[in-house]
N, C-alpha and C. Protein backbone atom coordinates (compact mmCIF):
# COMPACT_ATOMS: atom_id res chain seq x y z
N UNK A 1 23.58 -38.97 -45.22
CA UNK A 1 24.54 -40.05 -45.31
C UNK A 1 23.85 -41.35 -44.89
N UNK A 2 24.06 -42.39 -45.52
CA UNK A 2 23.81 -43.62 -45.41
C UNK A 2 24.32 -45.10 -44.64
N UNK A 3 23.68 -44.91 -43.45
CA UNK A 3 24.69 -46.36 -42.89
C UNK A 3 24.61 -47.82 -43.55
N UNK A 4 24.22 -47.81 -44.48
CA UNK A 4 23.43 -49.27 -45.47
C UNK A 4 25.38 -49.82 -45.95
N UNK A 5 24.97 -51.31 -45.74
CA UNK A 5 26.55 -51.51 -45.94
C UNK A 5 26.54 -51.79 -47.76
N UNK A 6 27.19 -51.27 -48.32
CA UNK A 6 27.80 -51.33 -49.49
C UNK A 6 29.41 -52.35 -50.39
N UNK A 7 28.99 -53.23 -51.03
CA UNK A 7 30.49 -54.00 -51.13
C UNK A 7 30.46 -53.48 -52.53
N UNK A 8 32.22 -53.12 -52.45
CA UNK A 8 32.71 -52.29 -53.20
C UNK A 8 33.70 -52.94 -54.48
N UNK A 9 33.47 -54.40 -54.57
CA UNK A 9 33.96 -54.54 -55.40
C UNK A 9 33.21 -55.65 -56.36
N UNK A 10 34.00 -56.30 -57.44
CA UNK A 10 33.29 -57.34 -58.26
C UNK A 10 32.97 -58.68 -57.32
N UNK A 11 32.44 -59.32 -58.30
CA UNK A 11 32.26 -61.02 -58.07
C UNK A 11 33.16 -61.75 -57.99
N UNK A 12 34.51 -61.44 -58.48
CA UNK A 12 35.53 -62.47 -58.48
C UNK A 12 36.05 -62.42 -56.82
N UNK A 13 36.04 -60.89 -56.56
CA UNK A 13 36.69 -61.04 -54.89
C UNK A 13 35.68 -61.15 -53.61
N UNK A 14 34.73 -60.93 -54.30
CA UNK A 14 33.28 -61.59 -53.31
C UNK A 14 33.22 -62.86 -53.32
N UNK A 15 33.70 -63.52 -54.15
CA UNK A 15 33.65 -65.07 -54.44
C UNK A 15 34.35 -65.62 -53.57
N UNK A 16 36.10 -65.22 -54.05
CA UNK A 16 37.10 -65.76 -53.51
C UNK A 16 37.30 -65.16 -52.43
N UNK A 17 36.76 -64.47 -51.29
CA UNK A 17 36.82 -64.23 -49.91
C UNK A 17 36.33 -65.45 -49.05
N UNK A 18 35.95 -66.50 -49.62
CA UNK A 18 34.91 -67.67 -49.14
C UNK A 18 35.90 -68.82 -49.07
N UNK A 19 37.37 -68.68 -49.71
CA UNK A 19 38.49 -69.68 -49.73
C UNK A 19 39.62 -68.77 -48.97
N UNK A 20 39.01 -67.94 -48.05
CA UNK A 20 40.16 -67.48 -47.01
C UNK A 20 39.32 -66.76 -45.80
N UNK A 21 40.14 -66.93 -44.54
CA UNK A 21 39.76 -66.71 -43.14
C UNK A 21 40.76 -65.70 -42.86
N UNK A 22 39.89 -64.78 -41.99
CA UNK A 22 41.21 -63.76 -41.37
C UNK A 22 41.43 -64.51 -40.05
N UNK A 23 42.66 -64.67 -39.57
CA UNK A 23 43.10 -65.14 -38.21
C UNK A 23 43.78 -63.89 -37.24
N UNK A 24 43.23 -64.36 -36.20
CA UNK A 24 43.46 -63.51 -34.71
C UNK A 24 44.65 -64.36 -33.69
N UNK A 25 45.11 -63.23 -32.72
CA UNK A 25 46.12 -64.00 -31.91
C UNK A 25 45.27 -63.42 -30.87
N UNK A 26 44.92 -64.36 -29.87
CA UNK A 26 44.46 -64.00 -28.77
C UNK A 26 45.57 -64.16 -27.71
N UNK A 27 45.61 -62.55 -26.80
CA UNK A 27 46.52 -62.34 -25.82
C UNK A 27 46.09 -62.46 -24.29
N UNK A 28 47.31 -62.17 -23.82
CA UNK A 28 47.14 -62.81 -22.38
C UNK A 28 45.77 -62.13 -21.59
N UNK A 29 45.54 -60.79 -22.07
CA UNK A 29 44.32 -60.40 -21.24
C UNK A 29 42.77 -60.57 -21.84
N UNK A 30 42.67 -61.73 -23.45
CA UNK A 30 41.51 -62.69 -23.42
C UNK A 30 41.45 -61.88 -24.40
N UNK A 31 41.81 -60.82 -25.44
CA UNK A 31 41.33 -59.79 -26.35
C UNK A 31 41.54 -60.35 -27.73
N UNK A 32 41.54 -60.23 -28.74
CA UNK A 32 42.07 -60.84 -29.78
C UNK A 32 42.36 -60.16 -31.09
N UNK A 33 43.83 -60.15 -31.22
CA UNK A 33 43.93 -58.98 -32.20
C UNK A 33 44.24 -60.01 -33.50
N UNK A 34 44.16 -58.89 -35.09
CA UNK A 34 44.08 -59.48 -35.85
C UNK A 34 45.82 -59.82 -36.68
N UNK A 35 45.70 -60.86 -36.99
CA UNK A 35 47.42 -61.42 -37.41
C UNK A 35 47.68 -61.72 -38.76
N UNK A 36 46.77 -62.39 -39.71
CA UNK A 36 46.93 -62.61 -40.67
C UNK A 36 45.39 -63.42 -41.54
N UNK A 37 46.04 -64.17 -42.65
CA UNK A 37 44.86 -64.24 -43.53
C UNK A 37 45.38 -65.90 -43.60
N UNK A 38 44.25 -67.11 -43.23
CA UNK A 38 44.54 -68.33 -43.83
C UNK A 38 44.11 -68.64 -44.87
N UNK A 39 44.58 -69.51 -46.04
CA UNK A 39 43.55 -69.87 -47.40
C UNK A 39 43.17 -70.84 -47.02
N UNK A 40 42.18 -71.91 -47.60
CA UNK A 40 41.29 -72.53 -47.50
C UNK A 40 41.65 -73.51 -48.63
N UNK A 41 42.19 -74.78 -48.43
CA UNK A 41 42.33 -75.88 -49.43
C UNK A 41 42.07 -77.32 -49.09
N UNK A 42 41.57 -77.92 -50.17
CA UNK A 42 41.21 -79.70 -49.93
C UNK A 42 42.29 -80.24 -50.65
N UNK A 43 42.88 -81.19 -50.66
CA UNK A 43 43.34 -82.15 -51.25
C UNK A 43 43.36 -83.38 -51.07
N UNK A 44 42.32 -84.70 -51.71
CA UNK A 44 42.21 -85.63 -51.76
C UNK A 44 41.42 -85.94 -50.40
N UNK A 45 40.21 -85.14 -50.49
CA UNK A 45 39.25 -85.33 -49.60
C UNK A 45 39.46 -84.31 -48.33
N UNK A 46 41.00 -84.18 -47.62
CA UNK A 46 41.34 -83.54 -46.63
C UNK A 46 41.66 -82.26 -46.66
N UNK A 47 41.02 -81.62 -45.82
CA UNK A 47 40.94 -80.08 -45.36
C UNK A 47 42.05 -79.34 -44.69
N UNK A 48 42.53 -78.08 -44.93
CA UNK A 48 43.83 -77.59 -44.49
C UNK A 48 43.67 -76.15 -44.39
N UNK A 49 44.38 -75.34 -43.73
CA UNK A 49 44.33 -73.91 -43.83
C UNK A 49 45.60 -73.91 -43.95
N UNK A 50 45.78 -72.92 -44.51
CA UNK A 50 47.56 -72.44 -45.24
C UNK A 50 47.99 -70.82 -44.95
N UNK A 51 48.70 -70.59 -43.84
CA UNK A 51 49.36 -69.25 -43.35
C UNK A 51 50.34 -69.22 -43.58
N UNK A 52 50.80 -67.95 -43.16
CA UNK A 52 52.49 -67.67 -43.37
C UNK A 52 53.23 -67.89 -41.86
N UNK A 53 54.39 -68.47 -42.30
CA UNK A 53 54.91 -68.69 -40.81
C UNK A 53 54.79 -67.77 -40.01
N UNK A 54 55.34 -66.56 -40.59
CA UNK A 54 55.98 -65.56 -40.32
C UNK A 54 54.82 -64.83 -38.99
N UNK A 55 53.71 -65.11 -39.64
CA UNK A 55 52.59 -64.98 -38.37
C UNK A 55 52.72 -65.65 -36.76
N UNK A 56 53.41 -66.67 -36.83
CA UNK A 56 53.95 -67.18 -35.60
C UNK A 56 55.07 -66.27 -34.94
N UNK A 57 55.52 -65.43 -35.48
CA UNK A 57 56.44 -64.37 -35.39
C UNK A 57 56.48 -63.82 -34.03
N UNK A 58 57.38 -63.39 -33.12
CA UNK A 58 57.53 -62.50 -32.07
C UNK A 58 56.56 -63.59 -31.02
N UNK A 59 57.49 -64.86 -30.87
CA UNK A 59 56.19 -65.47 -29.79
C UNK A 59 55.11 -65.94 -29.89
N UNK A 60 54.73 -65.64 -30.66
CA UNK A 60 52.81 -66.12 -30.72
C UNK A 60 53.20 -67.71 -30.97
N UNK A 61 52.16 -68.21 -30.23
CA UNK A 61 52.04 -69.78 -30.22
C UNK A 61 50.96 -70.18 -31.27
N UNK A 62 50.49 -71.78 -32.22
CA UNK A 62 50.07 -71.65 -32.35
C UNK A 62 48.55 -72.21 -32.18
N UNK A 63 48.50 -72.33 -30.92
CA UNK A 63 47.60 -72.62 -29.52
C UNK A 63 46.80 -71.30 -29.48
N UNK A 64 47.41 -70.12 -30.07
CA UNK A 64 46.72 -68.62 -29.54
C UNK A 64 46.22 -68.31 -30.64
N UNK A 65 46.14 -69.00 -31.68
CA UNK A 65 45.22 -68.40 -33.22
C UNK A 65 43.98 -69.22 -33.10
N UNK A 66 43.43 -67.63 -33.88
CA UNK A 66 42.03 -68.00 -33.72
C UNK A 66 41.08 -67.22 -35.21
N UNK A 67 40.08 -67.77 -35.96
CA UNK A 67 39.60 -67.07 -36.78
C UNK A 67 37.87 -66.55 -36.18
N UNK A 68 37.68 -65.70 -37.17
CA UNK A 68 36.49 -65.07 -36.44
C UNK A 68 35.30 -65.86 -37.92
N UNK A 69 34.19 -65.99 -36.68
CA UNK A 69 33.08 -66.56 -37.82
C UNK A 69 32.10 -65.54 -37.94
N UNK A 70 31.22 -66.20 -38.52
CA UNK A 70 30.07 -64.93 -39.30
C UNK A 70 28.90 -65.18 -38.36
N UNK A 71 29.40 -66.09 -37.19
CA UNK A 71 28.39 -66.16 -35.91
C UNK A 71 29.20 -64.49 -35.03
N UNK A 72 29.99 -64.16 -35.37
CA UNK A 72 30.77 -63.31 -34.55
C UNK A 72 30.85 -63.49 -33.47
N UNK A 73 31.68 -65.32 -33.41
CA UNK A 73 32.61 -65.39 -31.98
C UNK A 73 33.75 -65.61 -32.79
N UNK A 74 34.94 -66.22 -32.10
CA UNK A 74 36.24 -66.45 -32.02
C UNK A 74 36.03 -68.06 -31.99
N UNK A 75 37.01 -68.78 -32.90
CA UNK A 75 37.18 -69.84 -33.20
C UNK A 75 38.68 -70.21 -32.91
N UNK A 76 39.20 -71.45 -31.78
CA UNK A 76 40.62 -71.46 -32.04
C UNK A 76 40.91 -72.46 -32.89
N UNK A 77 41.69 -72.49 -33.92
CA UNK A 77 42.17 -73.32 -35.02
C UNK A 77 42.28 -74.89 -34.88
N UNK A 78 43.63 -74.55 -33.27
CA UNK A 78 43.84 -75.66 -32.57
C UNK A 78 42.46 -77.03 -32.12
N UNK A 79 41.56 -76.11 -31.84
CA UNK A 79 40.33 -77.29 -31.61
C UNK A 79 39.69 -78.15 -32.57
N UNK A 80 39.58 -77.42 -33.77
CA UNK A 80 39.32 -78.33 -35.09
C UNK A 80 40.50 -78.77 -35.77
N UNK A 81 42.06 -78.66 -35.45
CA UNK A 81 43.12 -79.51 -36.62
C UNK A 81 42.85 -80.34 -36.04
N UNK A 82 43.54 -81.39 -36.69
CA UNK A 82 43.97 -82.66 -36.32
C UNK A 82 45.49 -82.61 -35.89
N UNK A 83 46.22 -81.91 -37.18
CA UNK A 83 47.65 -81.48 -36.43
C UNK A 83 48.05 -80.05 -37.86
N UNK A 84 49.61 -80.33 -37.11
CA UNK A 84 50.23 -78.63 -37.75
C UNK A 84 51.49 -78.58 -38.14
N UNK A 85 52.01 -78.26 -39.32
CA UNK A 85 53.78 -78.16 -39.19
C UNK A 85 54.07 -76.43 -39.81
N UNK A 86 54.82 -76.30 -39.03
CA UNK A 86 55.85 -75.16 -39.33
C UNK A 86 56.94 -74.97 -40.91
N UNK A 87 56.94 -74.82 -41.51
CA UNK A 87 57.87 -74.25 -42.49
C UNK A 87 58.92 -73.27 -42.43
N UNK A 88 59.56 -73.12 -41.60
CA UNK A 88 60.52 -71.73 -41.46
C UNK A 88 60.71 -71.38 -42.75
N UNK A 89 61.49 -72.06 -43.62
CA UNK A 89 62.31 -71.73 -44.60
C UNK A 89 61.32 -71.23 -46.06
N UNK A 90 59.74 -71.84 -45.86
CA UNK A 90 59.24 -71.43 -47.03
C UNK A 90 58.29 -70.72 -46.53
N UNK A 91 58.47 -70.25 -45.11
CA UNK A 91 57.37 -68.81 -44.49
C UNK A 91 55.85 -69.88 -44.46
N UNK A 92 55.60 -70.73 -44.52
CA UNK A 92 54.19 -71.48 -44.37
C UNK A 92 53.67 -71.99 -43.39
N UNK A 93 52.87 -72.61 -42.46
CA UNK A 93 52.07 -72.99 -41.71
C UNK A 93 51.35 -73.80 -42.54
N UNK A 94 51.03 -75.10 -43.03
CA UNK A 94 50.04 -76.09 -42.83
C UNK A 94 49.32 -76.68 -41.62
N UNK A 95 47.97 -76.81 -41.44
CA UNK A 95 46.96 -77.05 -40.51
C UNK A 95 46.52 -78.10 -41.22
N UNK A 96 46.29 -79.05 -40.71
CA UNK A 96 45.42 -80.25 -40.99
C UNK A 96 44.40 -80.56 -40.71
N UNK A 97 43.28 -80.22 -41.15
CA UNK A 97 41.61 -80.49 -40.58
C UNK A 97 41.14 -81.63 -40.44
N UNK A 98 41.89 -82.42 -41.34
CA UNK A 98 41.43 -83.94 -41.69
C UNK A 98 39.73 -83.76 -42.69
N UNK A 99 38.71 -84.14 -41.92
CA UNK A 99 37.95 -84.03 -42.55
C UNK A 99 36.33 -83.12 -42.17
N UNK A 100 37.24 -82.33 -41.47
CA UNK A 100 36.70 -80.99 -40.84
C UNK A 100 36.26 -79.39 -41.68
N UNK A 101 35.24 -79.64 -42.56
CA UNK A 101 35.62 -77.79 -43.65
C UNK A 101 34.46 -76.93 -42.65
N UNK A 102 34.66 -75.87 -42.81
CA UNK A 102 34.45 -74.68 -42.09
C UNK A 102 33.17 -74.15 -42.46
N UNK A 103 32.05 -74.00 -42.27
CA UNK A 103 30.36 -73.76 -42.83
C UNK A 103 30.39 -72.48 -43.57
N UNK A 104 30.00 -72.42 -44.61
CA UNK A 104 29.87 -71.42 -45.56
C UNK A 104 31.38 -71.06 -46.27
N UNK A 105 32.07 -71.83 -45.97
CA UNK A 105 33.59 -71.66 -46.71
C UNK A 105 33.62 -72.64 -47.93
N UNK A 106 34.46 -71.80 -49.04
CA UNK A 106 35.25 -72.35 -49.94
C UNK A 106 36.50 -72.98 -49.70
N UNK A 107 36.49 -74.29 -50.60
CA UNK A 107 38.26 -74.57 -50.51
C UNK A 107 38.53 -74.90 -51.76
N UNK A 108 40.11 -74.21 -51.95
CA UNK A 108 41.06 -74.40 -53.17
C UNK A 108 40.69 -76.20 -53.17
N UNK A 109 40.36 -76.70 -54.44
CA UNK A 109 40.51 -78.12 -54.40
C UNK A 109 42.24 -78.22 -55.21
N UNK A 110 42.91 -78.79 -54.55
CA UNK A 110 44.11 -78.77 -55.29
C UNK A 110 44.44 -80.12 -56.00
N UNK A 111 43.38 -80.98 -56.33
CA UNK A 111 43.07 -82.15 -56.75
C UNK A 111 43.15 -81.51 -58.31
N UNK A 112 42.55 -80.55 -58.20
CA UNK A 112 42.19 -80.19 -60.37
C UNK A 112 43.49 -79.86 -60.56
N UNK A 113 44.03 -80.61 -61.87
CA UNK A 113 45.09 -80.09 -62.65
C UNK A 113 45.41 -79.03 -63.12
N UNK A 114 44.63 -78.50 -63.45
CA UNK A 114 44.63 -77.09 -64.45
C UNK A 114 43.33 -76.72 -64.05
N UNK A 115 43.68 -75.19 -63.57
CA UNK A 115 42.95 -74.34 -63.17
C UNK A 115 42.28 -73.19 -63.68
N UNK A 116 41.19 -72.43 -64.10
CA UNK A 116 41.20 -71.32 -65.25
C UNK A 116 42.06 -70.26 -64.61
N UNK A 117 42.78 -69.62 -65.66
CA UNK A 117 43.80 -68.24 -65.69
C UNK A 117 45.29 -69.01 -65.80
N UNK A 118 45.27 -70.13 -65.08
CA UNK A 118 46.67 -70.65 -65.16
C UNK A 118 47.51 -71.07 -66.61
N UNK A 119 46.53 -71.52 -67.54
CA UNK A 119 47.10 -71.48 -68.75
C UNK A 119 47.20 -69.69 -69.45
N UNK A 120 46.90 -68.87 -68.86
CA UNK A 120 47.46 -67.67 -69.50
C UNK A 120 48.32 -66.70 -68.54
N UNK A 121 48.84 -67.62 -67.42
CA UNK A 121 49.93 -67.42 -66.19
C UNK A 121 49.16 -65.82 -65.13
N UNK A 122 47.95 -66.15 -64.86
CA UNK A 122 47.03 -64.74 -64.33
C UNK A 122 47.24 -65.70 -62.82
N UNK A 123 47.76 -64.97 -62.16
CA UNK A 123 47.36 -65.42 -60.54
C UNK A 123 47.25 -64.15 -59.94
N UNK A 124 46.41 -64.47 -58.69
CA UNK A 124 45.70 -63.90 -57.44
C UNK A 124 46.02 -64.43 -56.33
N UNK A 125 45.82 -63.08 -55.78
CA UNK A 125 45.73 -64.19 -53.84
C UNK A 125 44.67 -62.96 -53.21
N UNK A 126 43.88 -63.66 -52.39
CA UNK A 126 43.14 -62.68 -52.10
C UNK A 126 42.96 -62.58 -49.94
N UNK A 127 43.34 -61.72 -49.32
CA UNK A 127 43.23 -61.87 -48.22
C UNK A 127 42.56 -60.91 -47.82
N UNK A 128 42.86 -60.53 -46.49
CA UNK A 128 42.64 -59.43 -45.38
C UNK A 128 43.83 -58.74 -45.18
N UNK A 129 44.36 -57.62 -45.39
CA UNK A 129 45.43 -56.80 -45.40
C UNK A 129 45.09 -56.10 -44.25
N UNK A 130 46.09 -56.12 -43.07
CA UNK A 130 46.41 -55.39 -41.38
C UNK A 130 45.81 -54.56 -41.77
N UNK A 131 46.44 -53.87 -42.92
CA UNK A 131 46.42 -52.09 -42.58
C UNK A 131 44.69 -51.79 -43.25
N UNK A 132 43.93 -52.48 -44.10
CA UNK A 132 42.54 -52.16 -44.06
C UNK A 132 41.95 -52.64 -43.76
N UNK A 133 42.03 -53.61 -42.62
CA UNK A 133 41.03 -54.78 -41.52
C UNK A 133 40.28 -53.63 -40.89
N UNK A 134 39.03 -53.96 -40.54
CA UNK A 134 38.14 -53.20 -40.15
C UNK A 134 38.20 -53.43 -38.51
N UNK A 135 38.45 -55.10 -38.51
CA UNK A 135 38.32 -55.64 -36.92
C UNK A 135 39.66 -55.56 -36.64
N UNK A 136 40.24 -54.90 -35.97
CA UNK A 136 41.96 -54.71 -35.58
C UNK A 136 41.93 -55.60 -34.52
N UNK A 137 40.92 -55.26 -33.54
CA UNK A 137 41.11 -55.53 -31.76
C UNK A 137 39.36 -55.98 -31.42
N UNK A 138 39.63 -57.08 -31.14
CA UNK A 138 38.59 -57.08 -30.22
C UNK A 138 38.12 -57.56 -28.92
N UNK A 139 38.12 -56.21 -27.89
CA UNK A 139 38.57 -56.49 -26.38
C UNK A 139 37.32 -58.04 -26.08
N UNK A 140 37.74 -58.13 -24.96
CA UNK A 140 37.20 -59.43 -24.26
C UNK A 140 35.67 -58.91 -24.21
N UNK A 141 35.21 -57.85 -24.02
CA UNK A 141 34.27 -57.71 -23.20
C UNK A 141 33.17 -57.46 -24.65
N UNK A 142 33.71 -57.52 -25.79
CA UNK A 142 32.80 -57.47 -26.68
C UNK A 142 32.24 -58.46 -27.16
N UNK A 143 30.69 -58.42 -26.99
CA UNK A 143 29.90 -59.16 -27.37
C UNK A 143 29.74 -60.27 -28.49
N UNK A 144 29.57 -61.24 -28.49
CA UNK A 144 29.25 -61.68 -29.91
C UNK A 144 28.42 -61.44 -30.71
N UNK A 145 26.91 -60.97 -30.28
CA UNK A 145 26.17 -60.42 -30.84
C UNK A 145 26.41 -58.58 -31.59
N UNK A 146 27.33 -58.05 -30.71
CA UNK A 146 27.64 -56.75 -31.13
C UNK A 146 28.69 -56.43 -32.57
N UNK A 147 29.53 -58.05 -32.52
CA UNK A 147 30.65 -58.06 -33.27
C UNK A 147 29.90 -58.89 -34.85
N UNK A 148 28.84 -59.66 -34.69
CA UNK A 148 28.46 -60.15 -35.77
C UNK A 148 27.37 -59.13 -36.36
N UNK A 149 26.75 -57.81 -35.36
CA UNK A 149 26.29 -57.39 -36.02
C UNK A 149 26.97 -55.85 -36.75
N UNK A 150 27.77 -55.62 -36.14
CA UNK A 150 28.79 -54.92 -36.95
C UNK A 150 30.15 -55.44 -38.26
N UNK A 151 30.42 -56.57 -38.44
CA UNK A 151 31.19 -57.23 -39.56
C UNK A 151 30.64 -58.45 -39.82
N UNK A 152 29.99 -58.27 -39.71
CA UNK A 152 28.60 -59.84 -40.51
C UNK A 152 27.69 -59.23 -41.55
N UNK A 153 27.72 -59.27 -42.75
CA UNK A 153 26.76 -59.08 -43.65
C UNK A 153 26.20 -60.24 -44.60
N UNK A 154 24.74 -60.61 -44.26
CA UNK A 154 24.14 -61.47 -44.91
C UNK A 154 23.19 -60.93 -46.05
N UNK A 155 23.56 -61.76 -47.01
CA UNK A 155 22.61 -61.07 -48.59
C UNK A 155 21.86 -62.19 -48.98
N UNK A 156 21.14 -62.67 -50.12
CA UNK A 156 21.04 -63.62 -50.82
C UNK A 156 21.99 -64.54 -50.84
N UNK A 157 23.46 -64.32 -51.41
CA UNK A 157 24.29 -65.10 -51.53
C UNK A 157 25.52 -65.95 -50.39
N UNK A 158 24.77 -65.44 -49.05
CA UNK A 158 25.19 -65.74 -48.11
C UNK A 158 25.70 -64.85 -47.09
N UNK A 159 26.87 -65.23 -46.20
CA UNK A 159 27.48 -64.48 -44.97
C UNK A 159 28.45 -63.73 -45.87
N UNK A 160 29.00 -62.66 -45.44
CA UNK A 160 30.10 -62.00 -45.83
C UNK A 160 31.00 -61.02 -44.70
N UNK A 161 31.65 -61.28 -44.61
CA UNK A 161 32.44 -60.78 -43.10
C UNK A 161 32.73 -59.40 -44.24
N UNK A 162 32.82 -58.10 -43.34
CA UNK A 162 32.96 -56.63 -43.78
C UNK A 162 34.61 -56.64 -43.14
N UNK A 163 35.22 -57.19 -43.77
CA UNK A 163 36.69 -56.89 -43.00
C UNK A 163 37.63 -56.53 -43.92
N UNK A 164 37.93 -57.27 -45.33
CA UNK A 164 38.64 -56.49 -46.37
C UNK A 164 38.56 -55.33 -46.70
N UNK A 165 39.59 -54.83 -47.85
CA UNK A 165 40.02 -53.27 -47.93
C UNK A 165 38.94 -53.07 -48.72
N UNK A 166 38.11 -54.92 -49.70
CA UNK A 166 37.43 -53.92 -50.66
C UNK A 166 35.55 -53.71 -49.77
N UNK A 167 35.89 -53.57 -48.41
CA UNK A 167 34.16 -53.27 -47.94
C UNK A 167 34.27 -52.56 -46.92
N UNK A 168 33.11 -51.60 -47.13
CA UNK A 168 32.99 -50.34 -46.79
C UNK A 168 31.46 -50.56 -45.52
């Protein structure tokens, strides 16, 4: 058997993993578990991450989110927005980066009119799904070096976090 990491799917979702972040809620005893998936969009120069409210859910502040980088530390959101609004009613979270984008990330430019697939009505969304996140929990006491070298994979084409359902 082979420990060699293997990605298990095409180019389109290797691509578009680069216009979304998995986000963490870090709890009271410093650990940080995993909560949801932000996308990654510009519009008119300015940078934004886009969640579901619903992730603010049961308490969580959103002072306590945090995404994980391909340095494998913990990033809190809060330190790079500029600011944030809530959506109850349409389940969303907008983050405002201003003019802050994230190193080795893609962003939706939502500046282009027409997008390919949209004239033949094909949409996608591509995240990190709870139930096949690889990184569920990660206690305080784990390393950064231990965590980037277990869900950090670098190829030719760059960083690739091993956390979606489609990598093995």
């Amino acid at each position: 058997m082979s420990n060699k990491f293997t990605y298990q799917s095409d180019d389109y979702d290797r691509q578009s993993q680069r216009f979304v972040i998995p986000l963490y809620v870090k709890d009271e005893l410093d650990s940080y578990e995993y909560s949801s998936t932000g996308t990654l969009v510009s519009y008119k120069g300015y940078h934004f991450i886009i969640f579901a409210a619903h992730a603010l859910g049961g308490g969580v502040e959103f002072e306590n989110i945090y995404t994980f980088g391909s340095d494998g530390d913990f990033y809190r959101i809060m330190d790079f927005a500029d600011d944030y609004q809530v959506f109850k009613e349409e389940d969303i979270v907008i983050v405002d980066c201003f003019n802050r984008a994230l190193k080795n990330k893609n962003y939706f430019n939502l500046d282009i009119k027409s997008l390919n697939g949209f004239d033949k009505k094909h949409f996608a969304w591509t995240g990190f799904p709870a139930s096949k996140t690889k990184l569920k929990k990660a206690h305080k006491s784990s390393s950064k070096e231990a965590l980037e070298n277990k869900f950090v994979y670098i190829d030719e084409s760059g960083n690739t976090l091993k956390m979606p359902s489609t990598l093995r």
